[in-house]
Protein backbone atom coordinates (compact mmCIF):
# COMPACT_ATOMS: atom_id res chain seq x y z
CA UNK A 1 0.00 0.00 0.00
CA UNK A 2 1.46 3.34 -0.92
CA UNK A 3 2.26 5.34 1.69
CA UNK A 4 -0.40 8.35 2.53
CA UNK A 5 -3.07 9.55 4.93
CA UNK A 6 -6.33 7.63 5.36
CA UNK A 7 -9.38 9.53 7.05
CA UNK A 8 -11.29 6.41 9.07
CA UNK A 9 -14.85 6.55 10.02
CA UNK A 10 -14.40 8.40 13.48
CA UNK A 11 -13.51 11.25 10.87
CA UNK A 12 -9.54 10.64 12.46
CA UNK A 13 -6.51 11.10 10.03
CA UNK A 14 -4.04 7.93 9.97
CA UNK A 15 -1.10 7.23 8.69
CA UNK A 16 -2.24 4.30 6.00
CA UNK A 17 -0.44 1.18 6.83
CA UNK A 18 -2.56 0.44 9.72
CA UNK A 19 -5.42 0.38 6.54
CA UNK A 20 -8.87 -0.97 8.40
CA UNK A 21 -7.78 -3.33 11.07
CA UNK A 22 -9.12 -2.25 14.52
CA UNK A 23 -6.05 -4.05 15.99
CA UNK A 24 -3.83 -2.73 13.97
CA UNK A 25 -5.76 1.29 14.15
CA UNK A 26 -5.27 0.99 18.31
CA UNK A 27 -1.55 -0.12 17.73
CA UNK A 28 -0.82 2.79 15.39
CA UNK A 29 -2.48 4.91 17.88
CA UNK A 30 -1.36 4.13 21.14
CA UNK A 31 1.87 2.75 20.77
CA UNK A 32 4.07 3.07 17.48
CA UNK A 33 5.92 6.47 17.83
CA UNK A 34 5.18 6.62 21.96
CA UNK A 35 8.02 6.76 23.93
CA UNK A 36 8.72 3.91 25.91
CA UNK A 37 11.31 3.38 29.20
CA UNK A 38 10.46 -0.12 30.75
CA UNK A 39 12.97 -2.60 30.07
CA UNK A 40 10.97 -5.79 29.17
CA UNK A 41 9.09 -3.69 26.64
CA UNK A 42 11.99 -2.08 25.00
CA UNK A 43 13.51 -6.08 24.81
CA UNK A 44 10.09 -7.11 23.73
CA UNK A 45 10.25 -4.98 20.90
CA UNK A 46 13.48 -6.11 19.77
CA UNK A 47 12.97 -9.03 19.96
CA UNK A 48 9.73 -9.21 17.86
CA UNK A 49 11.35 -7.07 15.09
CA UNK A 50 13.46 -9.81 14.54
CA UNK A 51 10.92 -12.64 14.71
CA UNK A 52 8.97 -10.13 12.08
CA UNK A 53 11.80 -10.45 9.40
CA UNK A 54 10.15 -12.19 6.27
CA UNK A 55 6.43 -11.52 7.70
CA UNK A 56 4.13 -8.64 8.13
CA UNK A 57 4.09 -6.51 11.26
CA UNK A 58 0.00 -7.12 12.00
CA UNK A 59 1.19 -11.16 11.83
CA UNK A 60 3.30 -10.74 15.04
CA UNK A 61 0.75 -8.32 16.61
CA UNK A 62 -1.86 -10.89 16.62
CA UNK A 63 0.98 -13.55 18.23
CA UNK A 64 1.89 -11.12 20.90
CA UNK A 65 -0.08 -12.08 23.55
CA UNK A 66 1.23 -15.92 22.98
CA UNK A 67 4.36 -14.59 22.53
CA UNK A 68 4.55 -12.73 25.80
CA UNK A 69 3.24 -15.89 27.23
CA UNK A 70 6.03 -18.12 26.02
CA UNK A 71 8.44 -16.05 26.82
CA UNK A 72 8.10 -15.28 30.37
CA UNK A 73 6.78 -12.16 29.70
CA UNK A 74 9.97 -10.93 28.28
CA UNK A 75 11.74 -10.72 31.11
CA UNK A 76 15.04 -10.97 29.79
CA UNK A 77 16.65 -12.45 32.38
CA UNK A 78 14.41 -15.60 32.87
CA UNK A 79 15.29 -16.28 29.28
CA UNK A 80 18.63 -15.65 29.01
CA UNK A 81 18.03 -19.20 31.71
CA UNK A 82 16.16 -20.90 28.79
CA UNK A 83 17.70 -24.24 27.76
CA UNK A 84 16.70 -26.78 25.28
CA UNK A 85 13.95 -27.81 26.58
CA UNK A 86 12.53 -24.59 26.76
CA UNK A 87 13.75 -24.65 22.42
CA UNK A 88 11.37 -27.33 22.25
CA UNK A 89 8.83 -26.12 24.01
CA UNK A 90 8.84 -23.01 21.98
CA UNK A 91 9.39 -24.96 18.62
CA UNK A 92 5.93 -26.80 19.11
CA UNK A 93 3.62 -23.61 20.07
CA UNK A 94 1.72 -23.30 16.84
CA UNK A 95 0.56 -19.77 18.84
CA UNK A 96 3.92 -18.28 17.98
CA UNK A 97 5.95 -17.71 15.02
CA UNK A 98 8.09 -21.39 15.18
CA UNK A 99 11.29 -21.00 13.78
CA UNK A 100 14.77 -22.27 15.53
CA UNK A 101 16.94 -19.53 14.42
CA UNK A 102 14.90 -17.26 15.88
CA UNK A 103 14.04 -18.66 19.05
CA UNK A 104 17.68 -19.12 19.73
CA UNK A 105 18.72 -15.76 18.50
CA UNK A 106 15.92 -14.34 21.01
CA UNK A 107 17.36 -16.08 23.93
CA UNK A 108 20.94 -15.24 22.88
CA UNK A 109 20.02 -11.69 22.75
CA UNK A 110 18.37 -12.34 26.34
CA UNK A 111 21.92 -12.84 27.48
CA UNK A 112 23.38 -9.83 25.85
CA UNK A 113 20.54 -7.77 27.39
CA UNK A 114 21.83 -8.85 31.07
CA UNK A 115 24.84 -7.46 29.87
CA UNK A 116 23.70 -4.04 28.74
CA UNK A 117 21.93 -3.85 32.20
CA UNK A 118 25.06 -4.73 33.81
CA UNK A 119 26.67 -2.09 32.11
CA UNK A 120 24.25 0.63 31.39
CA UNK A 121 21.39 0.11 34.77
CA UNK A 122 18.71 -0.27 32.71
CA UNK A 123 18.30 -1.13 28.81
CA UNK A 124 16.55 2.21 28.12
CA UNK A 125 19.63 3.93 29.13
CA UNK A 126 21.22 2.34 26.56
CA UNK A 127 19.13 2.44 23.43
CA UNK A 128 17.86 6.12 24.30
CA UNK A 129 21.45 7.02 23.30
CA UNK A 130 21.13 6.26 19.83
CA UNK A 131 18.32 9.49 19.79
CA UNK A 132 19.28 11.48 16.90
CA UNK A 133 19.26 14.95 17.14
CA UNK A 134 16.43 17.07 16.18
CA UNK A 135 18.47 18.73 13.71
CA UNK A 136 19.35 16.03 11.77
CA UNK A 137 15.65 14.74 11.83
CA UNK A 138 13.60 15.53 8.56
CA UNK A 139 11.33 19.07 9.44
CA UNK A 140 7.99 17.01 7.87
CA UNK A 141 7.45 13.23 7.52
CA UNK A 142 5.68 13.64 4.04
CA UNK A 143 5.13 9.94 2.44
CA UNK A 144 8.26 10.28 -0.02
CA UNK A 145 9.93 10.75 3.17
CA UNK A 146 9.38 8.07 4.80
CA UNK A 147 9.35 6.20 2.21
CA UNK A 148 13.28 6.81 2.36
CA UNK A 149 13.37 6.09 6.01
CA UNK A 150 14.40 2.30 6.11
CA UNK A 151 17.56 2.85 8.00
CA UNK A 152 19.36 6.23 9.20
CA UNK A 153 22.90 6.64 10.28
CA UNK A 154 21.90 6.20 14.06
CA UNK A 155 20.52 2.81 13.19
CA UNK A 156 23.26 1.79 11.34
CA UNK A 157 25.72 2.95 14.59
CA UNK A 158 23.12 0.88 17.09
CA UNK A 159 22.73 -2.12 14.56
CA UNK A 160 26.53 -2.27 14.42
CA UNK A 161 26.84 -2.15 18.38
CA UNK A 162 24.67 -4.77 19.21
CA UNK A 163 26.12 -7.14 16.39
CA UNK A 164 29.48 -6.02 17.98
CA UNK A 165 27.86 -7.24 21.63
CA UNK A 166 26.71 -10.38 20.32
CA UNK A 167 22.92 -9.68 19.31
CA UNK A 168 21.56 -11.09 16.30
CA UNK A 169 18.61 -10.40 13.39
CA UNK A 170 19.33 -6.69 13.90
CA UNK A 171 20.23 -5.45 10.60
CA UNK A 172 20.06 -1.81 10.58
CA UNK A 173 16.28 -1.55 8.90
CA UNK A 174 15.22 -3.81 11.90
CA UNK A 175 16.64 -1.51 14.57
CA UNK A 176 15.09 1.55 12.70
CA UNK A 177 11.96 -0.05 12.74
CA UNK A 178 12.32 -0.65 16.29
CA UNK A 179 13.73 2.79 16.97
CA UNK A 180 9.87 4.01 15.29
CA UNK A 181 7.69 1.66 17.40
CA UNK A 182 9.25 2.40 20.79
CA UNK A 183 9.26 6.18 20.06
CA UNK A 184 13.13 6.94 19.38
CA UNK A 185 11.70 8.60 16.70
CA UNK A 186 8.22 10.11 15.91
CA UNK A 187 7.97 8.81 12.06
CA UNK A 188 4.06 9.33 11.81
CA UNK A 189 3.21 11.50 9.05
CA UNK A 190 2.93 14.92 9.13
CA UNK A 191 -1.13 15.52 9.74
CA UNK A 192 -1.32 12.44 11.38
CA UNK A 193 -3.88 12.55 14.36
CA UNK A 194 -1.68 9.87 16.47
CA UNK A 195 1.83 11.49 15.57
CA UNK A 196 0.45 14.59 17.44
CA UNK A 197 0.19 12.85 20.69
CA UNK A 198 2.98 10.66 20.18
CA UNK A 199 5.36 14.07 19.71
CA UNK A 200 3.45 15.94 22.83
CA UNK A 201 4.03 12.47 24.97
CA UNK A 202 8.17 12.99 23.57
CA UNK A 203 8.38 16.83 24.27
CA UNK A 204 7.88 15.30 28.36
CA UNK A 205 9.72 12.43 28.48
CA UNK A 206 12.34 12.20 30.61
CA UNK A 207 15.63 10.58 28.68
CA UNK A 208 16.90 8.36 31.04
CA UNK A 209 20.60 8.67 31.15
């Protein structure tokens, strides 16, 4: 679907990949593009970017809840526990997205996010650094814009880190698209009804480092 702005029954402008799906409408408007500090959510998201590689975006929405109950929640450090049996566990819920490289990859990246706590105190501090500054941000997110917005230097520098720390299945268009959903950056388009909110809830957040 090209990229543009929809106008949905309750007379709201969107952004128009979120197209008609209630599930997918209350995603674009409550979360993609909101800022977000808690730690298992921040590793939830990275995590599901990666299992998202090859499939559509509203495909791992609707798995999230089984997700989030497979994997403890996401609490990073119960996985990074995970053994084999918990890899087989995994492999045969047909609730969740069943593939072994990615399973794995998730808890190796559990591991590697006990690190970055170790190091950082909390995994927001961390990933928060990688905020570009507003100068280098485009002044309108028209759709030829973001069209062009795959990757950015910033997620190239954070994809590059983490591959560095021994995270895997984030490429530099994953991260970006994980730097948009958790609020990093506000990509909604200009007009949007959601990206309005999502930039008033980042003009008060408190960067956490």
């Amino acid at each position: 679907m090209p990229l543009s702005l929809i106008e949905h029954a309750d007379g709201q402008l969107r952004c128009s990949w979120c197209g008609n799906f209630t599930d997918y409408i209350q995603y674009h408007d409550q979360q993609w593009g909101v800022p977000v500090i808690d730690d298992r959510r921040l590793f939830e998201k990275i995590v599901l970017e990666g299992f998202q590689s090859g499939l559509s975006w509203l495909t791992i929405l609707r798995k999230r809840e089984a997700f989030r109950e497979a994997f403890a929640g996401f609490d990073f450090e119960k996985i990074a526990c995970f053994g084999q049996t918990d890899v087989t566990r995994l492999l045969s819920n047909v609730k969740i997205v069943r593939h072994r490289g990615k399973i794995n990859s998730a808890i190796n990246n559990a591991k590697q996010a006990c690190e970055l706590l170790n190091q950082y105190g909390s995994l927001a501090a961390y990933f928060w650094r990688y905020e570009p500054e507003k100068q280098k941000r485009p002044k309108k997110i028209t759709p030829e814009v973001l069209a062009g917005l795959t990757q950015t230097a910033e997620s190239v520098a954070l994809s590059k880190d983490l591959k560095k720390r021994g995270f895997s299945f984030v490429g530099p268009t994953t991260v970006y698209a994980f730097m948009q959903s958790v609020g990093i950056v506000n990509d909604h388009l200009e007009g949007c009804h959601a990206g309005q909110r999502a930039q008033a809830a980042r003009s008060v957040f408190k960067r956490p480092f």
